[in-house]
Protein backbone atom coordinates (compact mmCIF):
# COMPACT_ATOMS: atom_id res chain seq x y z
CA UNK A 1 22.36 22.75 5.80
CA UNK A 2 23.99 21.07 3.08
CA UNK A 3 23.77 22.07 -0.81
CA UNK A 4 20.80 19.86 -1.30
CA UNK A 5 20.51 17.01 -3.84
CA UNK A 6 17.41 15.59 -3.89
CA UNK A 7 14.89 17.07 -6.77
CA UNK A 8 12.27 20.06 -5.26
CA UNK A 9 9.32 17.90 -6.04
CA UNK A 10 9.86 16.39 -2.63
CA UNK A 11 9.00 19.65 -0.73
CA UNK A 12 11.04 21.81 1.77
CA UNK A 13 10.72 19.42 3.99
CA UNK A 14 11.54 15.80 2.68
CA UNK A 15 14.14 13.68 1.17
CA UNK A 16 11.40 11.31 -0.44
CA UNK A 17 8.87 11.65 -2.59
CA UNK A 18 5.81 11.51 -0.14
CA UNK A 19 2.17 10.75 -1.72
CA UNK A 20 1.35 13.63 0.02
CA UNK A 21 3.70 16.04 -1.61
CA UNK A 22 2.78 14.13 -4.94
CA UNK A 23 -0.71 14.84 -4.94
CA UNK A 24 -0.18 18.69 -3.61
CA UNK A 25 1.96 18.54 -7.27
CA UNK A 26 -0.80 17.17 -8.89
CA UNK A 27 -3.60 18.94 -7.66
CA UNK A 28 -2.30 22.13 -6.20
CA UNK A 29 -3.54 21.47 -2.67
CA UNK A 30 -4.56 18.62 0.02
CA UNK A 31 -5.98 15.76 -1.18
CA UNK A 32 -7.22 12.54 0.97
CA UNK A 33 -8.18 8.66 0.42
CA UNK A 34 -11.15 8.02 1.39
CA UNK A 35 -11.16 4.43 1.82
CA UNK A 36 -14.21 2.28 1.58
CA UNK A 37 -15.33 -1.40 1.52
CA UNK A 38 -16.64 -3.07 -1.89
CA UNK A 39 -17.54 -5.99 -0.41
CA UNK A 40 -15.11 -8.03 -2.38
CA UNK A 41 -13.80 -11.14 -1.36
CA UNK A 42 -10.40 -13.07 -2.25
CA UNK A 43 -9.08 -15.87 -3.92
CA UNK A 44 -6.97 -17.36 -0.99
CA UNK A 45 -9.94 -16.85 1.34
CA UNK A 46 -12.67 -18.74 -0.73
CA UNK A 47 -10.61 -21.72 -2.00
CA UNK A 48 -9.82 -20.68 -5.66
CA UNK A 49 -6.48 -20.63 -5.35
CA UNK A 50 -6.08 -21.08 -1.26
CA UNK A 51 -8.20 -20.99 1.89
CA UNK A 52 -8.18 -18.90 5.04
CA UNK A 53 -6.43 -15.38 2.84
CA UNK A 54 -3.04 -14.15 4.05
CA UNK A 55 -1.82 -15.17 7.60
CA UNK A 56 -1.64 -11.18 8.55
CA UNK A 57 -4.54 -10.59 7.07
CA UNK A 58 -7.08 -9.07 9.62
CA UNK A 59 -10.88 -10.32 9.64
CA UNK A 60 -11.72 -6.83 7.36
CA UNK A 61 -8.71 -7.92 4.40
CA UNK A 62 -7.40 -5.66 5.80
CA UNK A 63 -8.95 -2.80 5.51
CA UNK A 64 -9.62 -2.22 9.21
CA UNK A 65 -10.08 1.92 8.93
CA UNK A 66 -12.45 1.25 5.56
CA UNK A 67 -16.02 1.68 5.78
CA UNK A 68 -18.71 -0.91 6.83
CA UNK A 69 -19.25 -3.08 4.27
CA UNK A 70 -22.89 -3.39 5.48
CA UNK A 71 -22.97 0.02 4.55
CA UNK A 72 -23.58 1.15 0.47
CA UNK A 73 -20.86 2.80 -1.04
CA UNK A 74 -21.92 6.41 -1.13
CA UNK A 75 -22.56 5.59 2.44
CA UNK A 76 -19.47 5.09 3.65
CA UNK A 77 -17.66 7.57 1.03
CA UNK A 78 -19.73 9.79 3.27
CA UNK A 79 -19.21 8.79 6.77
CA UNK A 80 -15.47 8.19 6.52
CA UNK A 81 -15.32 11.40 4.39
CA UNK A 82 -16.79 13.19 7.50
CA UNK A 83 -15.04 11.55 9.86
CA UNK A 84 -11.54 12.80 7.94
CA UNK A 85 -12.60 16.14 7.46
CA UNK A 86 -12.03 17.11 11.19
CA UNK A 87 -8.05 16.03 10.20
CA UNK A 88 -8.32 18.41 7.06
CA UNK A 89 -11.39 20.58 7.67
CA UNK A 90 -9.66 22.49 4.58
CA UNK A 91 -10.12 19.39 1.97
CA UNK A 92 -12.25 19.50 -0.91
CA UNK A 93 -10.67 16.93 -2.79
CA UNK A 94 -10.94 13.30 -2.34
CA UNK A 95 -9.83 10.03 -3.85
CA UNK A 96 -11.98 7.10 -3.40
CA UNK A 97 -9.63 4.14 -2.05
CA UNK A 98 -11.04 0.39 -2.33
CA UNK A 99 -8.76 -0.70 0.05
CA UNK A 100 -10.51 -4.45 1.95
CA UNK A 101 -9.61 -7.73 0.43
CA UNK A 102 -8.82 -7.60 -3.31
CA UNK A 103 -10.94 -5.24 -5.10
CA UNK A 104 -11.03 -6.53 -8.65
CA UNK A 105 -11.91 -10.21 -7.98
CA UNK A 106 -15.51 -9.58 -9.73
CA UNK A 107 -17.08 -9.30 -13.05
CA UNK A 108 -16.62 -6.47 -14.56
CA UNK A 109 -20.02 -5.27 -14.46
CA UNK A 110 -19.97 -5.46 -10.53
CA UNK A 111 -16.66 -3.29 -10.71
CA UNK A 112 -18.35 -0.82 -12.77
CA UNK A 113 -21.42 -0.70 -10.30
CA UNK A 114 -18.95 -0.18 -7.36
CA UNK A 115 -15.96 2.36 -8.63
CA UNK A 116 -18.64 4.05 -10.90
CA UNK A 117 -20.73 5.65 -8.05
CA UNK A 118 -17.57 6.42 -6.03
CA UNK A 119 -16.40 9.08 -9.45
CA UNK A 120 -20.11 10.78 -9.12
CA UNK A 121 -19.69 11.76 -5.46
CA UNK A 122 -19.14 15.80 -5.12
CA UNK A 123 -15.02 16.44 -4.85
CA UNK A 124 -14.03 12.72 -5.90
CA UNK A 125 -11.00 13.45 -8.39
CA UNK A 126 -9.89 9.78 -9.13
CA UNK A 127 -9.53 6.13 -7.50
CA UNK A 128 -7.20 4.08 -5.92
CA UNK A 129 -7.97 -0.05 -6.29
CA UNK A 130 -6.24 -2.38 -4.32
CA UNK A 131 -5.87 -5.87 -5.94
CA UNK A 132 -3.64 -9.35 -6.60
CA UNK A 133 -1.59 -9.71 -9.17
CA UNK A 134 -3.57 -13.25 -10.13
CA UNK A 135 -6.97 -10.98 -10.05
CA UNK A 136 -6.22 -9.14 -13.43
CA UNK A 137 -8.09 -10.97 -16.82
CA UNK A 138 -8.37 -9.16 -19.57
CA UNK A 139 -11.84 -7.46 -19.46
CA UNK A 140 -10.66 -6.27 -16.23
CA UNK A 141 -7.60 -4.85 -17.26
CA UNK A 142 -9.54 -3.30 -20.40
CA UNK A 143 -11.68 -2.06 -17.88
CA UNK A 144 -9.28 -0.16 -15.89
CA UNK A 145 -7.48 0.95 -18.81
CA UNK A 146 -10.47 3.25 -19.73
CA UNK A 147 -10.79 4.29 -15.96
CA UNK A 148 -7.42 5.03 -16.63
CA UNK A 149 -8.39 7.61 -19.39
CA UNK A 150 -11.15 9.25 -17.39
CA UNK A 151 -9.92 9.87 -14.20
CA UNK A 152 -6.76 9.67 -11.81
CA UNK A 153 -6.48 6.08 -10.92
CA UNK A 154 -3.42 4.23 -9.28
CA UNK A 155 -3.64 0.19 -8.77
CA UNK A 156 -2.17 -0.87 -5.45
CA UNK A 157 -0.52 -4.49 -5.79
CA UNK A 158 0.22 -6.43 -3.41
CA UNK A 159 3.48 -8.07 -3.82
CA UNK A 160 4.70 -8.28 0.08
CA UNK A 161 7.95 -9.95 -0.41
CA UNK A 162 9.99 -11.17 -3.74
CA UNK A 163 11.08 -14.92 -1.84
CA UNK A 164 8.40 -17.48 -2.46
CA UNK A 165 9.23 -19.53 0.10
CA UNK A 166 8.08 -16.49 2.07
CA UNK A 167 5.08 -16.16 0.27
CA UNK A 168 4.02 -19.57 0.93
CA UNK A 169 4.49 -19.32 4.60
CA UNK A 170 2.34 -16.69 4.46
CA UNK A 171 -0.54 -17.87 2.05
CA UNK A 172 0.04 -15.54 -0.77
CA UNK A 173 -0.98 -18.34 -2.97
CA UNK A 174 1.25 -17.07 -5.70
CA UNK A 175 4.83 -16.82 -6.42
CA UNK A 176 6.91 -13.91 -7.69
CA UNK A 177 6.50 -13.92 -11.66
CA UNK A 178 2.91 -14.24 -11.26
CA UNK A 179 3.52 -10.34 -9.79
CA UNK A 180 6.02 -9.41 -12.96
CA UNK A 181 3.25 -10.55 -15.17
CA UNK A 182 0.26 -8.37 -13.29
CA UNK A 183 2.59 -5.68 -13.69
CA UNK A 184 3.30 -6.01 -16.83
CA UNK A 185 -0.66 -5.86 -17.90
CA UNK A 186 -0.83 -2.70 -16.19
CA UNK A 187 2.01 -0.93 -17.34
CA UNK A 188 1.56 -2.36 -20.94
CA UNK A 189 -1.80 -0.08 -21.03
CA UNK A 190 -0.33 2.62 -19.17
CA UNK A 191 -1.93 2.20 -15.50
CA UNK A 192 0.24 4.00 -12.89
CA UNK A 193 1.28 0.43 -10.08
CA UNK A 194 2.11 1.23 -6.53
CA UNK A 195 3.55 -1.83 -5.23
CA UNK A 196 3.01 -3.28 -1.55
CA UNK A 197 5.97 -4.61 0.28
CA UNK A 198 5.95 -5.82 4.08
CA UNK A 199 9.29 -5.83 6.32
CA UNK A 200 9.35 -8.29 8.85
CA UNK A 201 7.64 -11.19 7.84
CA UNK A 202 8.22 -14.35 9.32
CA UNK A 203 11.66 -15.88 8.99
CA UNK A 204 13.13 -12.85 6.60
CA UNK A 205 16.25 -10.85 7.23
CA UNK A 206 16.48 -7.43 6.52
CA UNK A 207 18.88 -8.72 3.88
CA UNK A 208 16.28 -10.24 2.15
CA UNK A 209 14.07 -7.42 3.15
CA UNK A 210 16.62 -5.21 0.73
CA UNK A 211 15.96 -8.07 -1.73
CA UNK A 212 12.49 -7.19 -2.24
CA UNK A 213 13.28 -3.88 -2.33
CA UNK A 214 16.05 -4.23 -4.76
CA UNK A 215 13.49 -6.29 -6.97
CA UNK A 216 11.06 -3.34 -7.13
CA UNK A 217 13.33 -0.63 -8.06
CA UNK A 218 13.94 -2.50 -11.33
CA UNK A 219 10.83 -3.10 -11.89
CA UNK A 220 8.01 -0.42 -14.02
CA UNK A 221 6.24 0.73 -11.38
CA UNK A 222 5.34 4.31 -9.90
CA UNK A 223 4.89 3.98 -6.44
CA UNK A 224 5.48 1.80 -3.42
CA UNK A 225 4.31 1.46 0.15
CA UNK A 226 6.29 -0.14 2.70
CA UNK A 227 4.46 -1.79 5.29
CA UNK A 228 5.98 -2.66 9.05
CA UNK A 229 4.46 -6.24 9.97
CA UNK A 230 2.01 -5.75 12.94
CA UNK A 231 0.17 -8.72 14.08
CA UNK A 232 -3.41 -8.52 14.62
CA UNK A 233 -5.19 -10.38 17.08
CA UNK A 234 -7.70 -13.42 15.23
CA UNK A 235 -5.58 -13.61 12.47
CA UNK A 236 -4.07 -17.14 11.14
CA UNK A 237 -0.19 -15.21 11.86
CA UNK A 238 -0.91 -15.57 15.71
CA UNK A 239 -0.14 -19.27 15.84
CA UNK A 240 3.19 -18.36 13.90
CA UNK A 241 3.78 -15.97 16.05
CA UNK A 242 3.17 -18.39 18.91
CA UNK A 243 5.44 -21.38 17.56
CA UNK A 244 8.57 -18.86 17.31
CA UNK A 245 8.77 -18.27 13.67
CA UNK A 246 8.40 -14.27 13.83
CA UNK A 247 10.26 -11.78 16.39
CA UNK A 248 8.66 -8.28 15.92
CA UNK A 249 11.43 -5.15 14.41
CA UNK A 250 12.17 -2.93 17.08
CA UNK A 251 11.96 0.71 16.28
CA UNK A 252 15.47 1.40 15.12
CA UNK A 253 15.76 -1.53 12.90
CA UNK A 254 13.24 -0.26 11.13
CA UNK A 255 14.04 3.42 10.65
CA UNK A 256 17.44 2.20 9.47
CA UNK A 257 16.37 -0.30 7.09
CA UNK A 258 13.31 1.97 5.57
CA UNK A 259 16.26 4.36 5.15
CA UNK A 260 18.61 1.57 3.30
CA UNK A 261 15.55 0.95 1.32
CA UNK A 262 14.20 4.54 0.20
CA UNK A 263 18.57 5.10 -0.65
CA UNK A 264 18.05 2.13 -3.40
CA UNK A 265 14.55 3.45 -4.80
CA UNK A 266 14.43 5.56 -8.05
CA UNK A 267 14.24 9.11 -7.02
CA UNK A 268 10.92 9.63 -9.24
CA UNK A 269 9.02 6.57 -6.99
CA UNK A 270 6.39 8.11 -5.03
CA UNK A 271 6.26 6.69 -1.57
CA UNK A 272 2.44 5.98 -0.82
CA UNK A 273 3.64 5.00 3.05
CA UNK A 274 6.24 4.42 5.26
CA UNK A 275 4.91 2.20 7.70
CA UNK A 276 1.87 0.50 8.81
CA UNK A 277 -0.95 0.90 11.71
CA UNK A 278 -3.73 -1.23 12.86
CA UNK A 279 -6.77 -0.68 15.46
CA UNK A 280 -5.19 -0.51 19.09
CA UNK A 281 -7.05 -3.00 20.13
CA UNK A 282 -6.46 -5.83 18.15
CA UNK A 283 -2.13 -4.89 17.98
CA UNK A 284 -0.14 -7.49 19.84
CA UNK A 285 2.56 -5.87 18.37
CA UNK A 286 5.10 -4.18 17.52
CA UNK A 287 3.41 -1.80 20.22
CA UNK A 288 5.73 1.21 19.00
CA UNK A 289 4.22 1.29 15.63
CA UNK A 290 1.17 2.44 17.07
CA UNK A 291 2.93 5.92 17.52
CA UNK A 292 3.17 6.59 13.66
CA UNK A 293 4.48 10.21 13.32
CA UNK A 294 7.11 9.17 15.80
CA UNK A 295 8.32 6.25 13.09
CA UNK A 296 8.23 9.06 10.19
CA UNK A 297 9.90 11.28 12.11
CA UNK A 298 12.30 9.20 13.12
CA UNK A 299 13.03 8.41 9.40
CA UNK A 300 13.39 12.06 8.42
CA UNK A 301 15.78 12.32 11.19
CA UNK A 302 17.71 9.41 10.21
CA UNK A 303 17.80 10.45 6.49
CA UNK A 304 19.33 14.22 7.74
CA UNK A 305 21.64 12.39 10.00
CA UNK A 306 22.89 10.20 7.09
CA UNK A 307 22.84 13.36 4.93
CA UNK A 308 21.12 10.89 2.44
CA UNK A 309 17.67 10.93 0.13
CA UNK A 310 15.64 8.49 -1.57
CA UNK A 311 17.45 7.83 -4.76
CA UNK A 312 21.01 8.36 -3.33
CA UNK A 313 22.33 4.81 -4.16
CA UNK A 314 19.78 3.64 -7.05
CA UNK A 315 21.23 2.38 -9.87
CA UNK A 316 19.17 2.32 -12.70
């Protein structure tokens, strides 16, 4: 094996900086989301900004492995906790993750109701809050700021892609500097950002694929999860889909251009995730990324055969 190069931090095992790994840093052992349902809703769904919410976006905002939003919260902190436990019987540690639709589009007081209960539950060391970068007014960022002093909390942004022309075919329903700015109120009260990226929207390259990822390397954020596009059945992407305007990745265009993209990364970024997976039976495809370990394996692989780490070509 070669002398190795990438920091220790990463574990015996990885040339990135895995969330796992992270939070085995953190906390000294395993560590899972638990992610749940607020009942939130979003402001491209219900006409504030757009209607009908992301064209990928499945019919639970996505949040398709969340709990039932029928459900209360300590309900489904309970059931999914369960239900994960027989994955890591071992785990006594738990993060609560509001993952469906964008989870600080409410007054504050509702927030409080819904992430307060979540930091009572037995074994709940801190929350992860996925949101828009147009869903952050002040009180709300004040808000999160003292979360941010109380417990372990990371924001999850969605940015998807740094072209708005993509974003509009899409339905973000906002552009590029409305992101810099959400970040910026974060990171201006110290709030850890993990930032959301897709490869393989419709009509991108992988050029501008490394675009996006170029953009968030330079940008003050902690984290980042990189999302493969799978299309869902019942979501607004299928008629895309249908008139020609997306062709799916195959497998080894995306191992080689997660690889390109984790080279260009700071070598301090944690990597939340490394691809994406949705219910079996609403995937029309890629089929392939249903077999996840076989995608992160194949990355590890790649990354050994490349002799290469995240953070080998980042220029700060």
């Amino acid at each position: 094996m070669p002398d190795r190069k990438w920091p220790s931090i990463y574990g015996p095992d990885k040339r990135y900086y895995s969330w796992n790994a992270y939070l085995r840093n953190q906390f000294g052992e395993k560590v899972f989301k638990v992610p749940l349902d607020g009942g939130f809703d979003c402001p491209n769904r219900d006409g504030k900004v757009a209607y009908g919410g992301c064209t990928f976006c499945s019919q639970k905002g996505s949040g398709d492995f969340a709990g039932d939003r029928r459900d209360d919260l300590v309900t489904q902190f309970n059931t999914v906790k369960e239900r994960m436990l027989k994955k890591w019987p071992h785990a006594n540690k738990y993060i609560g993750f509001f993952q469906a639709f964008t989870n600080t589009y409410a007054p504050v007081d509702v927030l409080q109701e819904c992430f307060e209960v979540i930091l009572e539950q037995e074994g709940v060391v801190g929350l992860s809050i996925a949101t828009r970068p147009d869903c952050l007014p002040d009180d709300v960022v004040d808000y999160l700021a003292d979360l941010n002093t109380r417990t372990f909390l990371w924001i999850e942004l969605g940015l998807q892609t740094v072209h708005d022309r993509t974003g509009r075919l899409i339905n973000r329903a906002h552009d590029y500097h409305c992101f810099v700015e959400g970040v910026e109120k974060l990171r201006a009260r110290h709030i850890p950002v993990c930032v959301h990226i897709i490869d393989g929207l419709p009509q991108e390259t992988p050029e501008m694929m490394m675009e996006t990822a170029q953009a968030v390397a330079a940008l003050d954020v902690q984290g980042i999860k990189i999302h493969l596009l799978h299309l869902l059945k019942k979501t607004a992407m299928v008629k895309q889909y249908e008139k020609g305007m997306l062709k799916f990745l195959d497998f080894k265009t995306y191992v080689n251009l997660v690889c390109d993209q984790l080279e260009i990364l700071p070598p301090q970024m944690i990597i939340h995730r490394l691809t994406g997976d949705g219910p079996a039976d609403l995937m029309i495809g890629p089929m392939w990324s249903l077999n996840k370990w076989e995608v992160l394996d194949a990355i590890d692989d790649e990354l050994k055969r490349r002799n290469s780490w995240q953070g080998n070509l980042y220029h700060a």
